[in-house]
N, C-alpha and C. Protein backbone atom coordinates (compact mmCIF):
# COMPACT_ATOMS: atom_id res chain seq x y z
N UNK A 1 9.46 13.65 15.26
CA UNK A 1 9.14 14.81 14.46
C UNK A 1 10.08 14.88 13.26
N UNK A 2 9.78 15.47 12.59
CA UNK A 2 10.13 15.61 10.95
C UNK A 2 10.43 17.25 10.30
N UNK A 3 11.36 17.94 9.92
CA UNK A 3 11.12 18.72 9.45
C UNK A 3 10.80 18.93 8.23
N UNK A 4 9.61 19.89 7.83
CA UNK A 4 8.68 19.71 6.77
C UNK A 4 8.87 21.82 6.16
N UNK A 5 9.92 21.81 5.37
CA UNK A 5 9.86 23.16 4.86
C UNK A 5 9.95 24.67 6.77
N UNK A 6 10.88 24.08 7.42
CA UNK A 6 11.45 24.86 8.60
C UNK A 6 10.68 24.54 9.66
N UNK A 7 9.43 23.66 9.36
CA UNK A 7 8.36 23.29 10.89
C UNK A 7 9.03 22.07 11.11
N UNK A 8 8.09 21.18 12.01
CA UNK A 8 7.82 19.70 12.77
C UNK A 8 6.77 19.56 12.05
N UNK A 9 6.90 18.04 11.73
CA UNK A 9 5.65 17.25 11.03
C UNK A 9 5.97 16.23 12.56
N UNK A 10 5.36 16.08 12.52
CA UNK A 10 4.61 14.92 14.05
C UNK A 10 3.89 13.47 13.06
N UNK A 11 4.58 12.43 12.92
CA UNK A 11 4.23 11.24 12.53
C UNK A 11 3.79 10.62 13.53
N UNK A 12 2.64 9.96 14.03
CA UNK A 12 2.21 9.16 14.79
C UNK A 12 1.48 7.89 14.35
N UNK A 13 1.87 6.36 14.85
CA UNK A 13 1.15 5.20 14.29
C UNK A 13 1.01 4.43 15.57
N UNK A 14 -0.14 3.87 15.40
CA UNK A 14 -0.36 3.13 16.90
C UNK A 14 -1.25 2.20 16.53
N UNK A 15 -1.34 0.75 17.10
CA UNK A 15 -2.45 -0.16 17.13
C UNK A 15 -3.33 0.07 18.56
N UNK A 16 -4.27 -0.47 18.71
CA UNK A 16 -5.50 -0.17 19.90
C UNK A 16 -6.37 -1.20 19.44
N UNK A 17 -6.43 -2.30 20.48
CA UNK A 17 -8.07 -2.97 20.73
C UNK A 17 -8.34 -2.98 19.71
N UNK A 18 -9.75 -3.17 19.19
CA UNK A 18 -10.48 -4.08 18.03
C UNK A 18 -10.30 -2.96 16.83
N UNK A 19 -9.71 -2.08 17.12
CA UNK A 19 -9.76 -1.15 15.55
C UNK A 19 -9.18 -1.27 14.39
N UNK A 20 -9.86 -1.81 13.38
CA UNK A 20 -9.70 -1.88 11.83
C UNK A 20 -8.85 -0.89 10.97
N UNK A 21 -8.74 -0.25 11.24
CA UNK A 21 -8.18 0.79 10.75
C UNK A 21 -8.42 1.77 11.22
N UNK A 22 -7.85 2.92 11.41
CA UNK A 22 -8.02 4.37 11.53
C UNK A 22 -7.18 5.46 11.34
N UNK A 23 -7.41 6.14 10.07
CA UNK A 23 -6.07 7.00 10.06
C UNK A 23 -6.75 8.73 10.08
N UNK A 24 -5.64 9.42 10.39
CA UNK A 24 -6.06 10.90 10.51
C UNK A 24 -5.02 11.68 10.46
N UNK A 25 -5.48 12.80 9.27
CA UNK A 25 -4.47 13.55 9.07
C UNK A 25 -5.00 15.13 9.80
N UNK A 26 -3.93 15.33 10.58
CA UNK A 26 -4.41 16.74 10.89
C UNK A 26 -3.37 17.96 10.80
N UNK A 27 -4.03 19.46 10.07
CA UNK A 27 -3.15 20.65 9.81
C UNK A 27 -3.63 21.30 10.60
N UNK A 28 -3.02 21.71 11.87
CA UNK A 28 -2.69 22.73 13.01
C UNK A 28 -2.56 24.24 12.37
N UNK A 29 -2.42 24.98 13.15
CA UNK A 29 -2.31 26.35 12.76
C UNK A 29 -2.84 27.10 13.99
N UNK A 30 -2.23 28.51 14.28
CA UNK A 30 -2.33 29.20 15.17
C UNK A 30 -3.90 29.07 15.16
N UNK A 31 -4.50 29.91 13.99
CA UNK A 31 -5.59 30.31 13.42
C UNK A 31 -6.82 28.96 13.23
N UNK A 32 -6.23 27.77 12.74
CA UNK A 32 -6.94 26.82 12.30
C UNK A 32 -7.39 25.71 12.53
N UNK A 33 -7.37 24.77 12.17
CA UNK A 33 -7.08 23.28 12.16
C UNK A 33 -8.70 22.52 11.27
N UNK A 34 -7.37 21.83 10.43
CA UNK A 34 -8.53 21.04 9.54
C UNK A 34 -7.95 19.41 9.73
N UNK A 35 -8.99 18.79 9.55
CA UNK A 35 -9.55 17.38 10.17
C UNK A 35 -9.54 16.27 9.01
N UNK A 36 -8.88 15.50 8.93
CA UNK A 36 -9.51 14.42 7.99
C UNK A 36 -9.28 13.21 8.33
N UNK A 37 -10.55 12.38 8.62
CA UNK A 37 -10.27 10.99 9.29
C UNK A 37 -11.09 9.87 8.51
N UNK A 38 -10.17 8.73 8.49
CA UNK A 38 -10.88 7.89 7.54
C UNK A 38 -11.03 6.38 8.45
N UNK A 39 -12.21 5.81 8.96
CA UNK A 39 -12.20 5.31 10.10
C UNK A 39 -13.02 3.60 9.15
N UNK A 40 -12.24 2.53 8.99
CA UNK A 40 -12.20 1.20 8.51
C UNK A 40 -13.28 0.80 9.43
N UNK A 41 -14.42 0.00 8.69
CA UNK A 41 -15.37 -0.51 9.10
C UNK A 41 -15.26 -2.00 8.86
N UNK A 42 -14.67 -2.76 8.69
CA UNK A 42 -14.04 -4.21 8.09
C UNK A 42 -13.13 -4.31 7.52
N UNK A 43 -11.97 -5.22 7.25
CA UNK A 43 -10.52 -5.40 6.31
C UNK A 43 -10.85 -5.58 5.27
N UNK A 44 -12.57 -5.71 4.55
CA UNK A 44 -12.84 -6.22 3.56
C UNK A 44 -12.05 -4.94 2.51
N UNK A 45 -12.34 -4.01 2.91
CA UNK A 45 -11.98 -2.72 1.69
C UNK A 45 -10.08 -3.02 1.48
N UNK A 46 -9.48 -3.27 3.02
CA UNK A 46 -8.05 -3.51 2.41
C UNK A 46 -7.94 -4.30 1.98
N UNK A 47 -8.35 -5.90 1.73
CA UNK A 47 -8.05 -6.89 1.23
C UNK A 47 -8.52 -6.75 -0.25
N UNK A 48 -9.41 -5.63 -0.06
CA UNK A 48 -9.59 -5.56 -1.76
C UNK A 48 -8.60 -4.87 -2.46
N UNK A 49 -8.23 -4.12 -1.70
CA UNK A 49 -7.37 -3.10 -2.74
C UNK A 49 -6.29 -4.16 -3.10
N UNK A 50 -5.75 -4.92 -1.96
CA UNK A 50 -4.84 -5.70 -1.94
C UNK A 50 -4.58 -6.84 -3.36
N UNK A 51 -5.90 -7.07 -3.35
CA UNK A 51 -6.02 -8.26 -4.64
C UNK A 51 -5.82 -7.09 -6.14
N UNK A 52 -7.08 -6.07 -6.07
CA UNK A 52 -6.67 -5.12 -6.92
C UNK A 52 -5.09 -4.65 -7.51
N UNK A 53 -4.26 -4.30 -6.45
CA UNK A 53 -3.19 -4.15 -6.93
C UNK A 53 -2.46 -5.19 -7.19
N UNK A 54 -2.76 -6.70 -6.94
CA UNK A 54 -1.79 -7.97 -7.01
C UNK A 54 -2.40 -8.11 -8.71
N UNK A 55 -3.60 -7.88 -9.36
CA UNK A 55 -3.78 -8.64 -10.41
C UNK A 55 -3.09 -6.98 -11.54
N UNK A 56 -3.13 -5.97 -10.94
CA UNK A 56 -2.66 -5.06 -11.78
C UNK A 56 -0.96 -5.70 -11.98
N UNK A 57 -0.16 -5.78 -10.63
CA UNK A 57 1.60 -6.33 -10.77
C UNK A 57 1.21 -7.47 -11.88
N UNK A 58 0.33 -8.04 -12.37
CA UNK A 58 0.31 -9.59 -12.80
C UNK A 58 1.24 -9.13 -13.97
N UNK A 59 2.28 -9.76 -14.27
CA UNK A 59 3.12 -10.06 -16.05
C UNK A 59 3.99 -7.97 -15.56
N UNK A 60 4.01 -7.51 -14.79
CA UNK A 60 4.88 -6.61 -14.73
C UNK A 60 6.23 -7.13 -13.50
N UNK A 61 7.16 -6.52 -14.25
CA UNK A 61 8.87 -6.52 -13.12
C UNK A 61 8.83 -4.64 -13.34
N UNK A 62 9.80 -5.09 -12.07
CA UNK A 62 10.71 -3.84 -11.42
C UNK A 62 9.78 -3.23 -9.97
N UNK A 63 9.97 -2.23 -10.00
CA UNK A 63 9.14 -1.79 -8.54
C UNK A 63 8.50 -0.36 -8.48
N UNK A 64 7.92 -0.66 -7.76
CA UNK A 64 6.51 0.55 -8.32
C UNK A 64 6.39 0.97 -6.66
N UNK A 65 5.67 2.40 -7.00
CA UNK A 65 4.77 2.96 -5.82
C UNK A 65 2.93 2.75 -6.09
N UNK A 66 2.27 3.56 -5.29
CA UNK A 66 1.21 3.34 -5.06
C UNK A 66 0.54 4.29 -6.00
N UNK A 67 1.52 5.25 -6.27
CA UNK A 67 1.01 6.31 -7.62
C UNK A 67 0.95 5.56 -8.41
N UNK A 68 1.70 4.58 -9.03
CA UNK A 68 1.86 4.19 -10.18
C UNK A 68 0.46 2.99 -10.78
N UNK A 69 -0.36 2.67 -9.88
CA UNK A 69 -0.97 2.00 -9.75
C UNK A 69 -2.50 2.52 -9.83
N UNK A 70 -2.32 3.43 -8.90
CA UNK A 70 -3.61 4.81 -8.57
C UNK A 70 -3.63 5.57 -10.04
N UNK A 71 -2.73 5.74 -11.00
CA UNK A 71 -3.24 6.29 -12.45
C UNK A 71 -4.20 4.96 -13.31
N UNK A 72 -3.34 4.05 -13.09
CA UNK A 72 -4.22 3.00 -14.03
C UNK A 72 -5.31 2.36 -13.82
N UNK A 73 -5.47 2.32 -12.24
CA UNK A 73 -7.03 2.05 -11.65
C UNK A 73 -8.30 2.86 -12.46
């Protein structure tokens, strides 16, 4: 757990059997809870992004995040 502004943020990562991906973000609340899951149907979509961002680094130095990349796309 993580404290996130006086709460617990709960980070969880796990592999399982044949699954491609699967990630999910979820906001709890006494009152609530909202859902968002993004569930990989082949590696084809990561291997793309993958090449995507290798030909964007092409002729750049230093080190970058994933923002920095996500504006110029």
């Amino acid at each position: 757990m993580q404290e996130a502004g006086g709460e617990q943020l709960e980070i969880v990562s796990f592999r399982e059997g044949d699954v491609v991906g699967m990630h999910e973000v979820v906001l709890n609340s006494a009152n609530d809870r909202i859902y968002l899951c993004h569930d990989g149907k082949s590696r084809r979509g990561f291997a793309e992004g993958a090449v995507r961002a290798a030909e964007w680094l092409a002729g750049k130095q230093g080190f970058f995040e994933f923002r920095n990349i996500w504006r110029e796309l």
